[in-house]
C-alpha atoms as a PDB file:
ATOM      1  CA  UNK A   1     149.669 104.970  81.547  1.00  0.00           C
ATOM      2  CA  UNK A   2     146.542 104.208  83.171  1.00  0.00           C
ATOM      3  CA  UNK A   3     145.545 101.340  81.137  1.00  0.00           C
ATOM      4  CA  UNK A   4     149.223  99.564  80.287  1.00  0.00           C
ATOM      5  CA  UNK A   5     149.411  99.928  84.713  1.00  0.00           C
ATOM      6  CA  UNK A   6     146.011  98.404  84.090  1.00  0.00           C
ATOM      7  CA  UNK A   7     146.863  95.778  82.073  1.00  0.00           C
ATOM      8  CA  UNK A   8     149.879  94.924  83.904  1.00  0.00           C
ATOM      9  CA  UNK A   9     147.764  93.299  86.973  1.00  0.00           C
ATOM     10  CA  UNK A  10     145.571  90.800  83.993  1.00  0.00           C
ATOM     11  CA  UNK A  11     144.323  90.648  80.526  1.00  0.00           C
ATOM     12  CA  UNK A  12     141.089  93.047  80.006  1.00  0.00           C
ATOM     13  CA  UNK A  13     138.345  93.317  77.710  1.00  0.00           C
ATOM     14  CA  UNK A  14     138.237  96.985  76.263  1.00  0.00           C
ATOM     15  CA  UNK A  15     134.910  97.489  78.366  1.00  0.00           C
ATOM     16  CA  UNK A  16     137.134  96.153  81.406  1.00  0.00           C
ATOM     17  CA  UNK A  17     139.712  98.918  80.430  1.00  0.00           C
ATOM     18  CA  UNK A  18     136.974 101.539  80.032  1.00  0.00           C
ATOM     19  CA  UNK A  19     135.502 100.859  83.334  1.00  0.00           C
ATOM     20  CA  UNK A  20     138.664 101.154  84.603  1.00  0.00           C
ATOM     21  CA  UNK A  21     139.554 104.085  83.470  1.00  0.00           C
ATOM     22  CA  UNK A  22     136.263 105.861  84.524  1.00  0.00           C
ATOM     23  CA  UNK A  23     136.975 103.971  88.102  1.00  0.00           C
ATOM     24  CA  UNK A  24     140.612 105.514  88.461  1.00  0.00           C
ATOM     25  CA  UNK A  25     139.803 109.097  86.928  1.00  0.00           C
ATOM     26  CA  UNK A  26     136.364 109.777  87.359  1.00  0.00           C
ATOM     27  CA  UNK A  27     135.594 109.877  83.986  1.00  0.00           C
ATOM     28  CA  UNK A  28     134.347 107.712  81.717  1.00  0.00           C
ATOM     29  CA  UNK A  29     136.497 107.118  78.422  1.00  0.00           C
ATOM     30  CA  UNK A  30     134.887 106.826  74.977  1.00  0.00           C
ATOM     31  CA  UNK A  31     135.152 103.610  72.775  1.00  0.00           C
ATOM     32  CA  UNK A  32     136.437 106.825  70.328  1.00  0.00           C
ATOM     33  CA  UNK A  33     139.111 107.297  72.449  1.00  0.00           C
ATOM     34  CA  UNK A  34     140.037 103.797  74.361  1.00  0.00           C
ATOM     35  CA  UNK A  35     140.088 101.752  70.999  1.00  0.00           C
ATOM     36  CA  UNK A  36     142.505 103.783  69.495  1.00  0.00           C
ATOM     37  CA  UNK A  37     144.826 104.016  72.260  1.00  0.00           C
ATOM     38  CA  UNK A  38     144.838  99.985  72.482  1.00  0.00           C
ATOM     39  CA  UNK A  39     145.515  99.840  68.740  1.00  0.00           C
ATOM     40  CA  UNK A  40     148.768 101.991  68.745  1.00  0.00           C
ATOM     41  CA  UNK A  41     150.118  99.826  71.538  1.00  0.00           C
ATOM     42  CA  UNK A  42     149.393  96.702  69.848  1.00  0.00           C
ATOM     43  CA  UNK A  43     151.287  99.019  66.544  1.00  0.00           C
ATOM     44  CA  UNK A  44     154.263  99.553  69.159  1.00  0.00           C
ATOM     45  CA  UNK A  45     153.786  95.846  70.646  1.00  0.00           C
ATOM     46  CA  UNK A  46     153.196  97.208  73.929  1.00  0.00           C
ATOM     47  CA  UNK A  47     150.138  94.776  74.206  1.00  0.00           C
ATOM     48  CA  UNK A  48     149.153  91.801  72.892  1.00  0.00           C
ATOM     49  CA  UNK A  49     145.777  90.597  71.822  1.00  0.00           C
ATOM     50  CA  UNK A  50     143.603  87.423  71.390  1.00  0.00           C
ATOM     51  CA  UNK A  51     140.184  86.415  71.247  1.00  0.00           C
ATOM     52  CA  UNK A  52     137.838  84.672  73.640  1.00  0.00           C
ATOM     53  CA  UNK A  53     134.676  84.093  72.026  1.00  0.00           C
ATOM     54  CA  UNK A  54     133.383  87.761  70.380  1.00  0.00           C
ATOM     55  CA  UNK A  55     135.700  89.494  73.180  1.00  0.00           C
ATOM     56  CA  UNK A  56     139.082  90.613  72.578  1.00  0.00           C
ATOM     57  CA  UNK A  57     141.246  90.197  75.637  1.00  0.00           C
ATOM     58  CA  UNK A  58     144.668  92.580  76.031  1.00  0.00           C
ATOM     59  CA  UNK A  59     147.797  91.860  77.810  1.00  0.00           C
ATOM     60  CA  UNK A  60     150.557  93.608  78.325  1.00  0.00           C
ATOM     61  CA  UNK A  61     154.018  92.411  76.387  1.00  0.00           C
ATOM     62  CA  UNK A  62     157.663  92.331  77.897  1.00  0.00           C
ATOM     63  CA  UNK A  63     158.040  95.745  76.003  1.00  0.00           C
ATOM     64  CA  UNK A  64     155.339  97.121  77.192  1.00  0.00           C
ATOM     65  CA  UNK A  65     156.816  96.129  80.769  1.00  0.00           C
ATOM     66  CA  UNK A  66     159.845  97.368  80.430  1.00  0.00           C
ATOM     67  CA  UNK A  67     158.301 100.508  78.983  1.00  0.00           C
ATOM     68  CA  UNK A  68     156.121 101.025  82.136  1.00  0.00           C
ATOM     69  CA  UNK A  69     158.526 100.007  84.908  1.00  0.00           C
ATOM     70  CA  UNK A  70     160.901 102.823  83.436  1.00  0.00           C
ATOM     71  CA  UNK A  71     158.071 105.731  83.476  1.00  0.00           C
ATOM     72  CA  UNK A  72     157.169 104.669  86.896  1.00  0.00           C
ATOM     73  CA  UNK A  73     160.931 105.261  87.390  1.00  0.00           C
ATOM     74  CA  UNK A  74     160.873 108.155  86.098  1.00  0.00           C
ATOM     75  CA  UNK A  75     157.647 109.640  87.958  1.00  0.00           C
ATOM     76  CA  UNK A  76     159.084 108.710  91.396  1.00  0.00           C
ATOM     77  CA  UNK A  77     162.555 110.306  90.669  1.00  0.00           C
ATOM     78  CA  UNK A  78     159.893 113.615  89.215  1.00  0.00           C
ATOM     79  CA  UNK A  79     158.358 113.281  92.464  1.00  0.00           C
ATOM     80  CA  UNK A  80     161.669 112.921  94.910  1.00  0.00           C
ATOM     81  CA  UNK A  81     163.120 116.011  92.748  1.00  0.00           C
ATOM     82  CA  UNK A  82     159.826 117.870  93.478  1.00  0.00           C
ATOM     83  CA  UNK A  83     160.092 116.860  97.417  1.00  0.00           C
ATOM     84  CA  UNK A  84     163.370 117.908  97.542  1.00  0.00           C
ATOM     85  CA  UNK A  85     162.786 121.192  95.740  1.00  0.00           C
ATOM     86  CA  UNK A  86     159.470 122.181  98.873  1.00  0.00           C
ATOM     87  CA  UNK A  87     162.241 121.047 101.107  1.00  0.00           C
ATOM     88  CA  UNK A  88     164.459 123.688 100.389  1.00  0.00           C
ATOM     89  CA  UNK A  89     162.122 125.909  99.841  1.00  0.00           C
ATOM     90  CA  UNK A  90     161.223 125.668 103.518  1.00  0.00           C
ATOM     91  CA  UNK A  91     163.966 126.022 104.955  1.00  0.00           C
ATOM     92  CA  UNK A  92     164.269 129.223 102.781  1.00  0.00           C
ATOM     93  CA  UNK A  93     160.777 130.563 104.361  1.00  0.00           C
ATOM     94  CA  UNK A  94     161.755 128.885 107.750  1.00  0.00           C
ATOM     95  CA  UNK A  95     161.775 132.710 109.606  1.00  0.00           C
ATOM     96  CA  UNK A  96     157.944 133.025 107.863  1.00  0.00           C
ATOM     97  CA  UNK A  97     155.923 129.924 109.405  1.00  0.00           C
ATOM     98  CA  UNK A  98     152.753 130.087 107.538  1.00  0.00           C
ATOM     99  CA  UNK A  99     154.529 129.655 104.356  1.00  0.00           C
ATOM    100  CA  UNK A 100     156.670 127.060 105.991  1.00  0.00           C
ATOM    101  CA  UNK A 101     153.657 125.248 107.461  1.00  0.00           C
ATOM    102  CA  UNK A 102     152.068 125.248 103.675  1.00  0.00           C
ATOM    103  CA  UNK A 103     155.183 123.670 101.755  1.00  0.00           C
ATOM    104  CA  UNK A 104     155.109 121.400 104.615  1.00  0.00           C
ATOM    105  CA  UNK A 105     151.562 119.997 103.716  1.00  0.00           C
ATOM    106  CA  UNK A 106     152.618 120.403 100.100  1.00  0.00           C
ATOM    107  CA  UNK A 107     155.216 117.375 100.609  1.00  0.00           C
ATOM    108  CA  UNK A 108     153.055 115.518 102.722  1.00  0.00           C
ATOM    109  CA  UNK A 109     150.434 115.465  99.904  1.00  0.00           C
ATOM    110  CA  UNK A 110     153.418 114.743  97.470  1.00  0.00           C
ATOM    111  CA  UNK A 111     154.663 111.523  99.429  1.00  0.00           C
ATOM    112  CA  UNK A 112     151.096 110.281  99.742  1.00  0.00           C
ATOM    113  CA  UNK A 113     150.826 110.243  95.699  1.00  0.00           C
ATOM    114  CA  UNK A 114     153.869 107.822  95.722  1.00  0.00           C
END
């Protein structure tokens, strides 16, 4: 998901996506492993592709919109559920407040990832 949210900002080079990558997780990706992953979404016509002199430059399609707009819906209902969930969970701990005062800072955390 990195690289289609990525790619959904401007077309990138696969060094652009790698450096990304590294940039977002900390960890730099292999060619191995990046190259791959960009030619099953071209397979599924999540991106497209075209060349700029010896560079290839990747853009994401209106599937590959579509398909990232409804993850992203589907992480921040995950994440709502999971908010919810430390919410009731404090109020069953409410008579112990250390435990409440940790689920607290657990959904603060939570609704900072958003």
């Amino acid at each position: 998901m990195v690289i289609l949210k990525a790619l959904s900002k401007r077309e990138m080079s696969g060094y652009s996506i790698m450096m990304h990558v590294e940039e977002k997780t900390g960890k730099k990706p292999s060619t191995g492993s990046v190259y791959p992953i960009l030619e099953d979404m071209l397979k599924i016509q999540f991106v497209s592709v075209k060349r700029d002199g010896r560079r290839k430059l990747y853009k994401l399609t209106l599937l590959g919109k579509k398909h990232l707009e409804e993850f992203m819906k589907q992480k921040d209902d995950m994440m709502k559920n999971l908010v919810n969930h430390i919410r009731m969970c404090a109020c069953l701990c409410s008579k112990n407040g250390k435990t409440r005062g940790v689920l607290e800072e657990m959904e603060g955390k939570l609704n900072s990832i958003k």
